[in-house]
PDB file of N, CA and C in Angstrom:
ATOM      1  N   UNK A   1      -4.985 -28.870   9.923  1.00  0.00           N
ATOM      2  CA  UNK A   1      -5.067 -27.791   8.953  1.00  0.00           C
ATOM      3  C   UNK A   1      -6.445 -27.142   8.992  1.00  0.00           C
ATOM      4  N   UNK A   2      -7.565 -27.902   9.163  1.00  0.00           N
ATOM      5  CA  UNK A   2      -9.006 -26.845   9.394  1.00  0.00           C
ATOM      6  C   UNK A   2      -8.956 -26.336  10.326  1.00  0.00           C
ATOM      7  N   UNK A   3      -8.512 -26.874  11.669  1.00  0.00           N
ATOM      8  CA  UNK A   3      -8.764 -25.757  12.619  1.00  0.00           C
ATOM      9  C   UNK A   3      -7.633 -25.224  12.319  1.00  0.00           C
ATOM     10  N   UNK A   4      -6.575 -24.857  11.984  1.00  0.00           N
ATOM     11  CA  UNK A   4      -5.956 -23.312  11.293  1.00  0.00           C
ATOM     12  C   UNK A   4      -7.200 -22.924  10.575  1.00  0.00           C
ATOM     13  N   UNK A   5      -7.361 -23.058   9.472  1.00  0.00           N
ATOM     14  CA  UNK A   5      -8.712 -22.397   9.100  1.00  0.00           C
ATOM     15  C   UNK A   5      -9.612 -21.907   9.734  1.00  0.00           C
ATOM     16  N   UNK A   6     -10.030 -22.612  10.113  1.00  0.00           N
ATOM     17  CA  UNK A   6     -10.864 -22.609  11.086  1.00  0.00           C
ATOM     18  C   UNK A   6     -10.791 -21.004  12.382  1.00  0.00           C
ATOM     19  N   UNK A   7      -9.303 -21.369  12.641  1.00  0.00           N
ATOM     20  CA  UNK A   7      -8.973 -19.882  13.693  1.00  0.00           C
ATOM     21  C   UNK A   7      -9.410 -19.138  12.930  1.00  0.00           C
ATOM     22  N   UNK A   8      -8.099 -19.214  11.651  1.00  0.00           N
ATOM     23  CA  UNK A   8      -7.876 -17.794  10.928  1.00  0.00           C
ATOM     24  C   UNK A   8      -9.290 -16.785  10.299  1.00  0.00           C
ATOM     25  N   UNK A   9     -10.125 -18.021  10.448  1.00  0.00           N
ATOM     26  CA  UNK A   9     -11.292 -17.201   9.772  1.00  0.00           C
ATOM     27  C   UNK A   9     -12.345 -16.275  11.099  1.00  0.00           C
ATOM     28  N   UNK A  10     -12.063 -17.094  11.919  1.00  0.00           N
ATOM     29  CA  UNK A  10     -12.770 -16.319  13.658  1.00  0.00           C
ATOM     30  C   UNK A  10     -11.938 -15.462  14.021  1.00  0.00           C
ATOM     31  N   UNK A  11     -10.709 -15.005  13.734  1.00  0.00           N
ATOM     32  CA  UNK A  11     -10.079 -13.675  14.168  1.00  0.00           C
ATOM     33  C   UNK A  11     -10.400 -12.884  12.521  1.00  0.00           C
ATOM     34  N   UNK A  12     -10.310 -13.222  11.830  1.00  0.00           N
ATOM     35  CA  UNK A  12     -11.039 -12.312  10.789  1.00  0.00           C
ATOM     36  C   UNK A  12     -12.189 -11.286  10.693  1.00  0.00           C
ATOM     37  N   UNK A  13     -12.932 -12.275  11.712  1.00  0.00           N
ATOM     38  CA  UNK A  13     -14.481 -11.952  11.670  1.00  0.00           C
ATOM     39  C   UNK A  13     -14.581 -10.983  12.614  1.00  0.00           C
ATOM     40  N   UNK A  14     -13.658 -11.518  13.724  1.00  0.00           N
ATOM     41  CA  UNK A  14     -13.381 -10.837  14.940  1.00  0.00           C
ATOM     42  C   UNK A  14     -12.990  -8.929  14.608  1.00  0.00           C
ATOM     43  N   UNK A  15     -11.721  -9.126  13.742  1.00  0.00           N
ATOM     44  CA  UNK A  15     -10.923  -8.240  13.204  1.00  0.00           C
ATOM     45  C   UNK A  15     -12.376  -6.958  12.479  1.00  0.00           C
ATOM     46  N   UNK A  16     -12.892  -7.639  11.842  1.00  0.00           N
ATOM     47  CA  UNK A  16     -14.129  -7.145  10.905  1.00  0.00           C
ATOM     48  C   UNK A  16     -14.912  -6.225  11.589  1.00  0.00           C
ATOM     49  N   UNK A  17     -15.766  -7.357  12.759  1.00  0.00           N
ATOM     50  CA  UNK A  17     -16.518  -6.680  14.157  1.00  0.00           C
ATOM     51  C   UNK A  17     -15.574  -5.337  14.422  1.00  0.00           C
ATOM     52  N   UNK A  18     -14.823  -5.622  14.900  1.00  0.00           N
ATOM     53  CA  UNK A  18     -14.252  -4.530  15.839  1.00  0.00           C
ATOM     54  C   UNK A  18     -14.134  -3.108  15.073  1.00  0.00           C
ATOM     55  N   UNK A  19     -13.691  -3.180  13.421  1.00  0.00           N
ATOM     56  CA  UNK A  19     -13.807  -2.033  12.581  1.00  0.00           C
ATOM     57  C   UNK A  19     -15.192  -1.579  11.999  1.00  0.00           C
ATOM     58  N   UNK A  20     -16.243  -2.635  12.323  1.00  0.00           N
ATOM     59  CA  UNK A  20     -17.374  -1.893  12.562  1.00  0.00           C
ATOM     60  C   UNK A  20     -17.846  -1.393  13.333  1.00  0.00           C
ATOM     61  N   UNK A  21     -17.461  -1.431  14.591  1.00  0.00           N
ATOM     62  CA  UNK A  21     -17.813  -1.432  16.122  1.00  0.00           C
ATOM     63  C   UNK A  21     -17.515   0.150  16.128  1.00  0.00           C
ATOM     64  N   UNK A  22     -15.780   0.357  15.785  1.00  0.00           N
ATOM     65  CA  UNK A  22     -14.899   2.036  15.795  1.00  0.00           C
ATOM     66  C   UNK A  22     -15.888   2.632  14.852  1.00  0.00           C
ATOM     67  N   UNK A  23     -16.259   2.160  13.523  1.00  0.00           N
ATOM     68  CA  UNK A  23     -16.962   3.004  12.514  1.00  0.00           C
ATOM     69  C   UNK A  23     -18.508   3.702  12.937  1.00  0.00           C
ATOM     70  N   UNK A  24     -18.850   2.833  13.824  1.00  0.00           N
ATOM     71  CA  UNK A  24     -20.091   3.409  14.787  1.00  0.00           C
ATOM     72  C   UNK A  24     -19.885   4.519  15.217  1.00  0.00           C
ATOM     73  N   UNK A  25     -18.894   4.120  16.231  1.00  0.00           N
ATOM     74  CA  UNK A  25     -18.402   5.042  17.413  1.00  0.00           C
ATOM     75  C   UNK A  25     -17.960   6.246  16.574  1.00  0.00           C
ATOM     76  N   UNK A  26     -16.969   6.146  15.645  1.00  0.00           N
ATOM     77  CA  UNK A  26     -17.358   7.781  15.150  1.00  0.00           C
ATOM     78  C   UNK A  26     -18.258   7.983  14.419  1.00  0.00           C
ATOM     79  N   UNK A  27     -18.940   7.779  13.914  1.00  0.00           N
ATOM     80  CA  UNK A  27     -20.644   8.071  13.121  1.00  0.00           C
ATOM     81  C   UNK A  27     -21.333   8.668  14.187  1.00  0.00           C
ATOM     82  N   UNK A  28     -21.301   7.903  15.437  1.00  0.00           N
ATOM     83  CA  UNK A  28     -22.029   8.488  16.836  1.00  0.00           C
ATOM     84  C   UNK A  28     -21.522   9.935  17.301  1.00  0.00           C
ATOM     85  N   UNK A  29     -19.870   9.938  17.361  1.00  0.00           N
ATOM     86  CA  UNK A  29     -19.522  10.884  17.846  1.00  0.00           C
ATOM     87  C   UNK A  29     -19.356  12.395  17.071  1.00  0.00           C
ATOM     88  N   UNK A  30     -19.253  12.183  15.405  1.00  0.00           N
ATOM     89  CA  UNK A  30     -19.355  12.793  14.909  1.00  0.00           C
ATOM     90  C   UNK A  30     -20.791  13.739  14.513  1.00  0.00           C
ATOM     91  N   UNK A  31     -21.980  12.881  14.662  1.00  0.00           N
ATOM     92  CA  UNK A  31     -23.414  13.487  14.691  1.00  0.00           C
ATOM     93  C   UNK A  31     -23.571  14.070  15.932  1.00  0.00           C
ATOM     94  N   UNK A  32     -22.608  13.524  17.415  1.00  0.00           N
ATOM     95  CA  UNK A  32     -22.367  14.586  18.566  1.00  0.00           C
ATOM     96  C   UNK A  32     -22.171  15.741  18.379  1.00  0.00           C
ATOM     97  N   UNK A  33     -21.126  15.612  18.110  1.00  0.00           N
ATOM     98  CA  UNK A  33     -20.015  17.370  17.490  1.00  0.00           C
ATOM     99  C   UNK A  33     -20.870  17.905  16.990  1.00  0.00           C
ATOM    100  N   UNK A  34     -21.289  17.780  15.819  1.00  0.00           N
ATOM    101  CA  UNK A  34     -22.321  18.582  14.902  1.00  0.00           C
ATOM    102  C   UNK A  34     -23.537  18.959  14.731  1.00  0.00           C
ATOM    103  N   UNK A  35     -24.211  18.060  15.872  1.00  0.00           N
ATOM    104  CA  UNK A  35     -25.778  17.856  15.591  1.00  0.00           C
ATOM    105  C   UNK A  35     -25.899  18.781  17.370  1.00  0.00           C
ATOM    106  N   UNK A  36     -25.548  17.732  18.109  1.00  0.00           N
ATOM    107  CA  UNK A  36     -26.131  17.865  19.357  1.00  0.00           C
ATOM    108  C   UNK A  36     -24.994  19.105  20.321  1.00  0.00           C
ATOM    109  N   UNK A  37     -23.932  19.023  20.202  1.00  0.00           N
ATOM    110  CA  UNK A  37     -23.021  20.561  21.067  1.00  0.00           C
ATOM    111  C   UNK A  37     -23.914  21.747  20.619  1.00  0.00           C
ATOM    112  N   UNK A  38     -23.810  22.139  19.143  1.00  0.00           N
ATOM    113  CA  UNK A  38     -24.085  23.158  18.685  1.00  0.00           C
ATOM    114  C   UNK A  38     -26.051  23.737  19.361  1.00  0.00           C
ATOM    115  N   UNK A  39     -26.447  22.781  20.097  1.00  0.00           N
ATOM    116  CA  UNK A  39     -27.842  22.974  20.177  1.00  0.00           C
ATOM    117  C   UNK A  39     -27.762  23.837  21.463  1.00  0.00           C
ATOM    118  N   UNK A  40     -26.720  23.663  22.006  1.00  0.00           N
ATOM    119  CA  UNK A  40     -26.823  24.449  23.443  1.00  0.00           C
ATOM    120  C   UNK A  40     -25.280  25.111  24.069  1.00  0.00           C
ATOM    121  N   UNK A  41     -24.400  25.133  23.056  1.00  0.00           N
ATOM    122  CA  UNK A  41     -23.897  25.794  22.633  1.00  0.00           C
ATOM    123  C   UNK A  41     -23.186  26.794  21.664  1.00  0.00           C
ATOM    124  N   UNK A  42     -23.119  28.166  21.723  1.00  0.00           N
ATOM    125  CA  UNK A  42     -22.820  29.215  20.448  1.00  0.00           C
ATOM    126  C   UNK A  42     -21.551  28.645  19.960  1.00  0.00           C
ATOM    127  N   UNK A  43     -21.291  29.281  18.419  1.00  0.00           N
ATOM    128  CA  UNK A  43     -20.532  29.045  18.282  1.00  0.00           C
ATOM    129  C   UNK A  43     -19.411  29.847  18.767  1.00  0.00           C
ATOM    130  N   UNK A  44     -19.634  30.982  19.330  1.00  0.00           N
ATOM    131  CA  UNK A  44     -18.729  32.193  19.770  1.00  0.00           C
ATOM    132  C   UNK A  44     -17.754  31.142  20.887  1.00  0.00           C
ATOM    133  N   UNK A  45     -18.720  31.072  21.967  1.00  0.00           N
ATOM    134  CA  UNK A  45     -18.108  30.207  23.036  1.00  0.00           C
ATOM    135  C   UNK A  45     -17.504  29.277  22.459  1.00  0.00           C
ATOM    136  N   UNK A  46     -17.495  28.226  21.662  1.00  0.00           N
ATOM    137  CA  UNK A  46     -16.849  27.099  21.259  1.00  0.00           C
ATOM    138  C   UNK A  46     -15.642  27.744  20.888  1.00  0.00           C
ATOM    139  N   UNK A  47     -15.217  28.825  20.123  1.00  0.00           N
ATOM    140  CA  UNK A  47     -14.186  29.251  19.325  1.00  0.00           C
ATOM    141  C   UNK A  47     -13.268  29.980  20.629  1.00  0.00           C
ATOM    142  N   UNK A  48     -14.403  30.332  21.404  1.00  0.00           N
ATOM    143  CA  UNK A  48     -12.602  30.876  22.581  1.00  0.00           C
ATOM    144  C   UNK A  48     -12.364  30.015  23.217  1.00  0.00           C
ATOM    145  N   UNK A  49     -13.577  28.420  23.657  1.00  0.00           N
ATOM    146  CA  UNK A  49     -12.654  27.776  24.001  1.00  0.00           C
ATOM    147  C   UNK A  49     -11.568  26.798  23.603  1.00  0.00           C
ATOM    148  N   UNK A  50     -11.959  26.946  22.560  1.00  0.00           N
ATOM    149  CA  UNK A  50     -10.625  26.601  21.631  1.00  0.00           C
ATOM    150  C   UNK A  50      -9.500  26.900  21.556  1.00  0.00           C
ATOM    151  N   UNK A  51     -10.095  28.181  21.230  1.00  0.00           N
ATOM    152  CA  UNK A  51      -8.918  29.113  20.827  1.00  0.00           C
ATOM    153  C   UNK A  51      -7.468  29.063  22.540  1.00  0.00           C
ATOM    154  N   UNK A  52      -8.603  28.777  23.714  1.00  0.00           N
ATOM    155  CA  UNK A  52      -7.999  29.131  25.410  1.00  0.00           C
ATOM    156  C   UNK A  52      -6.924  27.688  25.233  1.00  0.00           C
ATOM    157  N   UNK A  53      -7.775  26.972  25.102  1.00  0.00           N
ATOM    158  CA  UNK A  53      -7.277  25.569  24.771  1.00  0.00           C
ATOM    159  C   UNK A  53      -6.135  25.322  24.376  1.00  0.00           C
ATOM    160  N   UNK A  54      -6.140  25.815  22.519  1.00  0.00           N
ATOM    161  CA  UNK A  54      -4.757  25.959  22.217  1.00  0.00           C
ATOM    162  C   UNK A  54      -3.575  26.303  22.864  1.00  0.00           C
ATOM    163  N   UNK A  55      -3.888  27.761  23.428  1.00  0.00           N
ATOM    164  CA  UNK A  55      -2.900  28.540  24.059  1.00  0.00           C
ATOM    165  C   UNK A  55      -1.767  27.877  25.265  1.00  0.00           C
ATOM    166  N   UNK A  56      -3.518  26.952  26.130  1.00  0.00           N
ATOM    167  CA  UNK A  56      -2.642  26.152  27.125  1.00  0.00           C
ATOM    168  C   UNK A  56      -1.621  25.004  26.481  1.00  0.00           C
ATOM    169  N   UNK A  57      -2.014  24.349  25.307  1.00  0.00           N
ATOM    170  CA  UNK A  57      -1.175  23.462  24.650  1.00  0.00           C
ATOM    171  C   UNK A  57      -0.105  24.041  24.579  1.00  0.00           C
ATOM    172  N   UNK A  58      -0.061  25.344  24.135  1.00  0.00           N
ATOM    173  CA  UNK A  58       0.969  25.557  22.606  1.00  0.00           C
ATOM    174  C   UNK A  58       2.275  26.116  24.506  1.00  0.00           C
ATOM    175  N   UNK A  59       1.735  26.782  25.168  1.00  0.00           N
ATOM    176  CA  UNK A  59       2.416  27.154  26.400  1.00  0.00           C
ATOM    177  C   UNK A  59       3.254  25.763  26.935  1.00  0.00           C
ATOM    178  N   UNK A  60       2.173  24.292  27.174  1.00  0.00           N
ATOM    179  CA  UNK A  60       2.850  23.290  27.548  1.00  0.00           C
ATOM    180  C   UNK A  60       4.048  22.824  27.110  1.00  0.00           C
ATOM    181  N   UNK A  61       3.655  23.022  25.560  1.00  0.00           N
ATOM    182  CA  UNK A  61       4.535  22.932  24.444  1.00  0.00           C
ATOM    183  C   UNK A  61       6.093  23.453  24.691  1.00  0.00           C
ATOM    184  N   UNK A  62       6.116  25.051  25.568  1.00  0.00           N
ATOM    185  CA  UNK A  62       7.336  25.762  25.124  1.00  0.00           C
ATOM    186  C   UNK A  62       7.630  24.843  26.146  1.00  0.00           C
ATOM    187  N   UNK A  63       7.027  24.826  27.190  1.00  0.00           N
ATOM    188  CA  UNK A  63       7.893  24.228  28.337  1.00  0.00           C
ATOM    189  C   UNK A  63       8.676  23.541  28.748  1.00  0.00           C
ATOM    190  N   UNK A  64       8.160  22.265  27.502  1.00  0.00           N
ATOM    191  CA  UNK A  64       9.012  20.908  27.648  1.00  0.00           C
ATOM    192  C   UNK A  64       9.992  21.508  26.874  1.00  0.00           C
TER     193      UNK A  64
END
């Protein structure tokens, strides 16, 4: 019965790590997007390529 305990509490911890690990990773990626694109790129450009972006989606889209 402790080492059940014993597991259950090391995949817990495990479980824990790993949702701090993702919570980084977007904290990181999100101060990307916002902080660091915008420094060397306009926002003009960002919005058509978006906007190009979409278009190819929304086209893939009819296709299927």
């Amino acid at each position: 019965m402790a080492e059940f305990i014993k597991q259950l509490r090391e995949m817990g911890e495990d479980f824990f790590d790993n949702i701090k690990h993702k919570m980084k990773l977007s904290t990181i990626f999100d101060l990307y997007t916002e902080k660091v694109i915008p420094t060397f790129v306009s926002e003009k450009d960002l919005k058509e390529y978006y906007e190009r972006r979409m278009e190819e989606v929304n086209l893939f889209i009819d296709k299927l």
